[in-house]
N, C-alpha and C. Protein backbone atom coordinates (compact mmCIF):
# COMPACT_ATOMS: atom_id res chain seq x y z
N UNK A 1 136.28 39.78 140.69
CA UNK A 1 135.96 39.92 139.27
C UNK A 1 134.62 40.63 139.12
N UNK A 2 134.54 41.54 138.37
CA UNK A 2 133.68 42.29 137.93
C UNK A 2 132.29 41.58 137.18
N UNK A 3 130.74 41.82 137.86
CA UNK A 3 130.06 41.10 136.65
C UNK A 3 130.12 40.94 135.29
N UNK A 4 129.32 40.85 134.44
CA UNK A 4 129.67 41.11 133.21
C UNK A 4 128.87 42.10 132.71
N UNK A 5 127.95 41.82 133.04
CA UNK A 5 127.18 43.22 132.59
C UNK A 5 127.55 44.58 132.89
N UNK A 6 128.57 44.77 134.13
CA UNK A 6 129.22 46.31 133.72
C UNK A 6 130.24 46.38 133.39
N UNK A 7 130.67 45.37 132.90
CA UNK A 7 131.82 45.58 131.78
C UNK A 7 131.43 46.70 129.93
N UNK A 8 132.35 47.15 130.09
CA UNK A 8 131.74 47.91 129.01
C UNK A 8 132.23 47.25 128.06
N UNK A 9 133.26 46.78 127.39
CA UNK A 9 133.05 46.08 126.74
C UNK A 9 133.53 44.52 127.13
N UNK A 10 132.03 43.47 126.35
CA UNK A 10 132.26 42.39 126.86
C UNK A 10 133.16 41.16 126.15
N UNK A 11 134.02 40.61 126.78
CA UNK A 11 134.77 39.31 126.15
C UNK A 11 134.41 38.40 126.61
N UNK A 12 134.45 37.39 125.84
CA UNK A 12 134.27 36.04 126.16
C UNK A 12 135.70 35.05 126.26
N UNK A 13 136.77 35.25 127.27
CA UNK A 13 138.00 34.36 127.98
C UNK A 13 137.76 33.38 127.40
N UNK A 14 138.84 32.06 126.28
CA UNK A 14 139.12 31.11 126.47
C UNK A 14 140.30 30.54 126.53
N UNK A 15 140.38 29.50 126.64
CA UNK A 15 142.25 29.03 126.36
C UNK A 15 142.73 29.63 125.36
N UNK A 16 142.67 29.57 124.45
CA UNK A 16 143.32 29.74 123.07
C UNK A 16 142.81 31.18 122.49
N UNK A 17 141.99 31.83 122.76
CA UNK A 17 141.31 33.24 122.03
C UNK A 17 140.28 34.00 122.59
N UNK A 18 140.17 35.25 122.70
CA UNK A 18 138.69 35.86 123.14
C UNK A 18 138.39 36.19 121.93
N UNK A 19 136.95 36.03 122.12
CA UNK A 19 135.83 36.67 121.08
C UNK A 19 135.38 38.11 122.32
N UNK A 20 135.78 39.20 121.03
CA UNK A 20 135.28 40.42 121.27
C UNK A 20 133.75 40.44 120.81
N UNK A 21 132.94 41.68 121.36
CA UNK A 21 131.23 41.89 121.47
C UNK A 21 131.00 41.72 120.13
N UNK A 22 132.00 42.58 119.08
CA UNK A 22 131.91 42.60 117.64
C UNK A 22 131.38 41.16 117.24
N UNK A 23 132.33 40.27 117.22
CA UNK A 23 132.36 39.07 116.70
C UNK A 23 131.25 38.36 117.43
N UNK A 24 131.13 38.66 118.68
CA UNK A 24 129.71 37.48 119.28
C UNK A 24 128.62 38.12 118.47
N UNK A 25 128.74 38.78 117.97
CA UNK A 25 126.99 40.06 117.12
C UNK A 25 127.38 39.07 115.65
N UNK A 26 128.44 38.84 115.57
CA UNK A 26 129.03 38.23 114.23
C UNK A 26 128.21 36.92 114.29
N UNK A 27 128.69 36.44 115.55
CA UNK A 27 127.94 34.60 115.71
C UNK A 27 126.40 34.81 115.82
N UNK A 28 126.37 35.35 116.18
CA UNK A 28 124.82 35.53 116.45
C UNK A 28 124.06 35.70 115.59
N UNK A 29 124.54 36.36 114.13
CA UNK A 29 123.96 36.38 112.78
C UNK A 29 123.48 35.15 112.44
N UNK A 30 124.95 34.15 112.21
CA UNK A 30 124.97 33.69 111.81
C UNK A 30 124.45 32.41 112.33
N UNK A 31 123.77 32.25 113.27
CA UNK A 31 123.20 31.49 114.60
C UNK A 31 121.55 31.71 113.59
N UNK A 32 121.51 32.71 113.81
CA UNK A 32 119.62 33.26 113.93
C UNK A 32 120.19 33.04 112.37
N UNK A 33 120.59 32.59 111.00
CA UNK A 33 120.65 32.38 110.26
C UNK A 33 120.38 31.12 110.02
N UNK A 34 121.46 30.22 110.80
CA UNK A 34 120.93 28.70 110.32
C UNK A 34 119.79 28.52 110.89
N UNK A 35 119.04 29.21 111.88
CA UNK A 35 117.97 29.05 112.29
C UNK A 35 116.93 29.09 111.13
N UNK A 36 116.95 29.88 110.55
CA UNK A 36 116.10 30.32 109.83
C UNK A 36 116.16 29.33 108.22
N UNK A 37 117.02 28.57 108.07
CA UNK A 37 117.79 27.82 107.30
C UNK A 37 116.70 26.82 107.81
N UNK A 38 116.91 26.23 108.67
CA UNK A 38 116.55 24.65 109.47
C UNK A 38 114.58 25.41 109.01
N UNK A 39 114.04 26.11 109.63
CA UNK A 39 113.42 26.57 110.03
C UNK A 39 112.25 26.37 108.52
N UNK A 40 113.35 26.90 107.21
CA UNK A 40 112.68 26.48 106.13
C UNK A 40 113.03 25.32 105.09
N UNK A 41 113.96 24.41 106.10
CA UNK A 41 114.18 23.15 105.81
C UNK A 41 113.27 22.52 106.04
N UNK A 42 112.43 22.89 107.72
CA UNK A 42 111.19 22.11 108.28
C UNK A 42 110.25 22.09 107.20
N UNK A 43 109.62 23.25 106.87
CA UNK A 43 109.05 23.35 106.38
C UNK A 43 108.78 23.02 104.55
N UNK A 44 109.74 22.71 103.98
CA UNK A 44 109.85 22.36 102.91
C UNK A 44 109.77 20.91 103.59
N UNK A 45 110.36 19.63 104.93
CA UNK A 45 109.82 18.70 104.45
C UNK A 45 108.29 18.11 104.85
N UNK A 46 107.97 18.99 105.37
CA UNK A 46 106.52 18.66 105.45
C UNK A 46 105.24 19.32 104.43
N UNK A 47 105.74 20.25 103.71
CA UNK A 47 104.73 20.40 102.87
C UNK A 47 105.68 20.91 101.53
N UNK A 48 104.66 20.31 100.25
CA UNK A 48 105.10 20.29 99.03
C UNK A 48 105.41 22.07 98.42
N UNK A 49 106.51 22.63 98.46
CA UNK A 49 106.74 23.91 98.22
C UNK A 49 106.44 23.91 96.38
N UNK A 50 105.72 25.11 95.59
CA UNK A 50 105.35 25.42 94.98
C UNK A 50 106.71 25.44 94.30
N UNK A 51 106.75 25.14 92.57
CA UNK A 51 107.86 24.68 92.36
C UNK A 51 108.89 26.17 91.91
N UNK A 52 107.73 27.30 91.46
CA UNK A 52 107.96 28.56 90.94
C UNK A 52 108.57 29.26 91.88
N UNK A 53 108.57 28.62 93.47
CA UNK A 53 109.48 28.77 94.82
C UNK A 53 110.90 28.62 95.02
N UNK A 54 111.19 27.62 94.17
CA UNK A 54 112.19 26.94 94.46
C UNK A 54 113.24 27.63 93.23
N UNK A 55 114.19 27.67 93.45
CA UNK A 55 115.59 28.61 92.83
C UNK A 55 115.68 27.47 91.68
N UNK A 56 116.06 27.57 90.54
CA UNK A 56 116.67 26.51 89.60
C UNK A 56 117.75 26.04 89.76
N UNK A 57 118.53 26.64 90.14
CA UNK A 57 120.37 26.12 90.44
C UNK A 57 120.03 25.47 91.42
N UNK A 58 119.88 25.97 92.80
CA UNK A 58 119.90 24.98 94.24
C UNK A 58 118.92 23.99 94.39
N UNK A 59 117.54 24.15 93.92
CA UNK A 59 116.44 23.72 94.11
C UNK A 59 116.04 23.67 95.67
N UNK A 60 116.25 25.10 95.93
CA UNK A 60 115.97 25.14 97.58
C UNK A 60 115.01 26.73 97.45
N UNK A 61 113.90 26.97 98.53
CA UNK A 61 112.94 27.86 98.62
C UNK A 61 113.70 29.36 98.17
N UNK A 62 114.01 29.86 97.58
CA UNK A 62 114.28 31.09 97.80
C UNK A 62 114.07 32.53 98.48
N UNK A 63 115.20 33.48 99.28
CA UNK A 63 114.84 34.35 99.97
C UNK A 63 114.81 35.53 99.51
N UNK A 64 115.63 35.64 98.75
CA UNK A 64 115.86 36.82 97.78
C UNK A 64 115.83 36.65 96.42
N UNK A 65 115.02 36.25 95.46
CA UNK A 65 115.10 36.02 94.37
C UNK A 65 115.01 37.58 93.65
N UNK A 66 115.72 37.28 92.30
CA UNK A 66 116.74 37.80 91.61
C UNK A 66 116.20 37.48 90.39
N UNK A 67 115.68 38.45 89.51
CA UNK A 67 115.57 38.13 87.77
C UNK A 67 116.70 38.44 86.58
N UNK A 68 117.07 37.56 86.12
CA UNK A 68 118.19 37.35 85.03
C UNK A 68 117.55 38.21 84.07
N UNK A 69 118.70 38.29 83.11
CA UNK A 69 118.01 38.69 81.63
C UNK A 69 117.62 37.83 80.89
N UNK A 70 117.53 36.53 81.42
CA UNK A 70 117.08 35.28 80.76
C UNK A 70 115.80 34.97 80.70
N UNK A 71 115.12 35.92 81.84
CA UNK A 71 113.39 36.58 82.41
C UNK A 71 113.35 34.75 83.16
N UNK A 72 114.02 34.38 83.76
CA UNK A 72 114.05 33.39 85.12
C UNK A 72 114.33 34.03 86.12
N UNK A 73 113.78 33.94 87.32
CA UNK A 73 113.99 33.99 88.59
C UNK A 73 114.92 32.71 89.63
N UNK A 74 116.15 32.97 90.32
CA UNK A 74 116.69 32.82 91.09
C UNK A 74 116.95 33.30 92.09
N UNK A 75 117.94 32.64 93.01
CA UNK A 75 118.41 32.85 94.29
C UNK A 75 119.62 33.73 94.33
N UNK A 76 119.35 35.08 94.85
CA UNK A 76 120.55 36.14 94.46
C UNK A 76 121.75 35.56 94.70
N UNK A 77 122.38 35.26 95.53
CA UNK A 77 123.83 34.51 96.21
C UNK A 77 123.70 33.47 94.87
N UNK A 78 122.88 32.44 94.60
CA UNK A 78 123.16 30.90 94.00
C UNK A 78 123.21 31.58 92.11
N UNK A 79 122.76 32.73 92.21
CA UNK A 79 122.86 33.28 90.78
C UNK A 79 124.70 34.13 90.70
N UNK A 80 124.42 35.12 91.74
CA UNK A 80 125.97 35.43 91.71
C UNK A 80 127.13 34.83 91.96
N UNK A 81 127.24 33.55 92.27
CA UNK A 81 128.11 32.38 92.54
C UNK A 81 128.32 32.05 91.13
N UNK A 82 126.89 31.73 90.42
CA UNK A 82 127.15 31.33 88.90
C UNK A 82 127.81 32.29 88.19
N UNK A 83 127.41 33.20 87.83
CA UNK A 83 128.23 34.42 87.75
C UNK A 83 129.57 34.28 88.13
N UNK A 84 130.23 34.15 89.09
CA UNK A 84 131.43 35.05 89.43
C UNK A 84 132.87 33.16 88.70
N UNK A 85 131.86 32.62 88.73
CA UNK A 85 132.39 31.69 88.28
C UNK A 85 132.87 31.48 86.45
N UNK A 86 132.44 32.64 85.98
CA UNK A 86 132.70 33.18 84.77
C UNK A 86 131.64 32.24 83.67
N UNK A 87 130.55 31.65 84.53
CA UNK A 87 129.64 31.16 83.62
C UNK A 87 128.74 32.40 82.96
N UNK A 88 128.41 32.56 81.36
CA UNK A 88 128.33 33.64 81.25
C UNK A 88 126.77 33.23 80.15
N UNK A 89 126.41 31.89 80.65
CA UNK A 89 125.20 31.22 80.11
C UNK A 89 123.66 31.23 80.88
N UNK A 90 122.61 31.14 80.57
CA UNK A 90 121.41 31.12 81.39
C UNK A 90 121.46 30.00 82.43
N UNK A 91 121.85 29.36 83.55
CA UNK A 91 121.17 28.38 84.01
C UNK A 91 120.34 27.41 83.41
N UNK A 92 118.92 28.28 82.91
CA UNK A 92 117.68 27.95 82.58
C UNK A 92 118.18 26.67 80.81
N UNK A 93 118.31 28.04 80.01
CA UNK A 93 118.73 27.31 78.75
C UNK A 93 120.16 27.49 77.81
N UNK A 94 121.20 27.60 78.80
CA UNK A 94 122.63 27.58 78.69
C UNK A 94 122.21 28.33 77.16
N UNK A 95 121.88 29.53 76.75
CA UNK A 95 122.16 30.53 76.00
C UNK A 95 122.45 31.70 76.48
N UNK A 96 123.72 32.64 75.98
CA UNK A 96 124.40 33.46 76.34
C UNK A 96 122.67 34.43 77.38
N UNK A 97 123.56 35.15 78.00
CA UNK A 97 123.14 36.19 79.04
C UNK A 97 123.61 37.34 78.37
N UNK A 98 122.55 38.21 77.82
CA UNK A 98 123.51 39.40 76.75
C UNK A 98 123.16 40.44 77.83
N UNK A 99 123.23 40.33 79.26
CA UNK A 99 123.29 41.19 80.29
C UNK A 99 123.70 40.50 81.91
N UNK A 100 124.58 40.47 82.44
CA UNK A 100 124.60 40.30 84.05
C UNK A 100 124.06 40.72 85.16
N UNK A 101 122.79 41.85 84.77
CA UNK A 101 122.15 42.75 85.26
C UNK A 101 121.28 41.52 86.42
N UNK A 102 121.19 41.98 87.62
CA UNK A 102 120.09 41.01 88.40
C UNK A 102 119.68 41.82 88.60
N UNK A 103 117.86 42.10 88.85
CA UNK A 103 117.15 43.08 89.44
C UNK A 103 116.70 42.04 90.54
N UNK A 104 115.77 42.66 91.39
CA UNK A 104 115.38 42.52 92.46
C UNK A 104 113.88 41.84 91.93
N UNK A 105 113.17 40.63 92.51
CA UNK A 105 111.76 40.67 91.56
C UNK A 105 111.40 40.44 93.54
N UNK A 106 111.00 41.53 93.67
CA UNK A 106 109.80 41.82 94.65
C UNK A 106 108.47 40.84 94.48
N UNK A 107 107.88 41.05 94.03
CA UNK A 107 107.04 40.25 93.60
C UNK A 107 106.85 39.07 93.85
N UNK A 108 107.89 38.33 93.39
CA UNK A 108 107.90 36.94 93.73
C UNK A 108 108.56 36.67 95.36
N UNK A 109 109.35 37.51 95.41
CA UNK A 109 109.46 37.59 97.22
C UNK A 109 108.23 38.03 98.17
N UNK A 110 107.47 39.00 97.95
CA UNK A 110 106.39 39.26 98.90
C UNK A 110 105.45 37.78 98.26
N UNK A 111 105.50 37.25 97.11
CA UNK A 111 104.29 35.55 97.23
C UNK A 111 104.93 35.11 98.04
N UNK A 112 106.43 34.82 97.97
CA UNK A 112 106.73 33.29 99.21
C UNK A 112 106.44 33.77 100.49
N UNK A 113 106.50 35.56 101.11
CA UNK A 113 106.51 35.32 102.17
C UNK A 113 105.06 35.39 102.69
N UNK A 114 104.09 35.38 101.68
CA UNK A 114 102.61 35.29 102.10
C UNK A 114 102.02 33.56 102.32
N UNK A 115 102.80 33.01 101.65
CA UNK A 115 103.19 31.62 101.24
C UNK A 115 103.68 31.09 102.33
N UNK A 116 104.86 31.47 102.85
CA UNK A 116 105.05 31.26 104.05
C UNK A 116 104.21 30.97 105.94
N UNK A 117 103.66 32.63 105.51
CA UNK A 117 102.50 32.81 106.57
C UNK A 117 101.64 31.99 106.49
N UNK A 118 101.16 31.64 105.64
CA UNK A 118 99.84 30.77 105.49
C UNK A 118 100.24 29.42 105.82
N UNK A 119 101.81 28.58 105.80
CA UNK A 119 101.90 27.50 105.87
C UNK A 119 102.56 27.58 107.70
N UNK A 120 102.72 28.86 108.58
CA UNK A 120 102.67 28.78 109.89
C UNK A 120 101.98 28.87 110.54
N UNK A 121 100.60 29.53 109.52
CA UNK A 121 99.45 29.38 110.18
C UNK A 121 98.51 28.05 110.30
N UNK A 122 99.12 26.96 109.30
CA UNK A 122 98.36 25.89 109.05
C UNK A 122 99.16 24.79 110.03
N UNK A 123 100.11 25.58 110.48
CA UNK A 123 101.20 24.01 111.15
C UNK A 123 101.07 24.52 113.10
């Protein structure tokens, strides 16, 4: 049997299925994802996260926050979930959304991740 490393492309043999290279790049996302999940789970329970941090729907740190036309900031995924669910109200103050438009608020993403730094530098 051939190592694996000169296999050109690599499988992973089991009883029941191989995972092709594709799909292990697939797990691996999603690996270094919950990592990063846990990672700011830690960290939310040891220090009090700023509340303007935290998404309104999930009440969890946000990574990508997202501004409504409601001028609230959320969690892009936990806002488009609300959305696709044909809720067509603010979160904030269940009055119509006279736009579905999410922009991107930079802004409040480069604070958490300065926010961030400062709380790996303190731990």
């Amino acid at each position: 049997m051939q190592g694996l490393t000169s296999l050109p492309y690599m499988s992973v043999l089991s009883a029941s299925h191989t995972i092709n290279f594709s799909e292990s790049l697939g797990l691996r996302s999603k690996v270094l994802q919950k990592i990063e999940e846990l990672r700011m789970t830690m960290i939310s329970v040891s220090v009090t996260i700023p509340d303007e941090f935290l998404c309104p729907i999930t009440r969890e740190l946000m990574k990508d926050p997202v501004i409504a036309a409601d001028g609230y900031s959320y969690e892009k995924e936990a806002m488009e979930n609300w959305i696709s669910t044909r809720r067509r109200s603010s979160p904030m103050t269940n009055l119509p959304l006279p736009s579905l438009m999410l922009t991107p608020n930079r802004t409040l993403k480069m604070a958490i991740s300065r926010w961030l730094e400062t709380q790996q530098k303190d731990s």
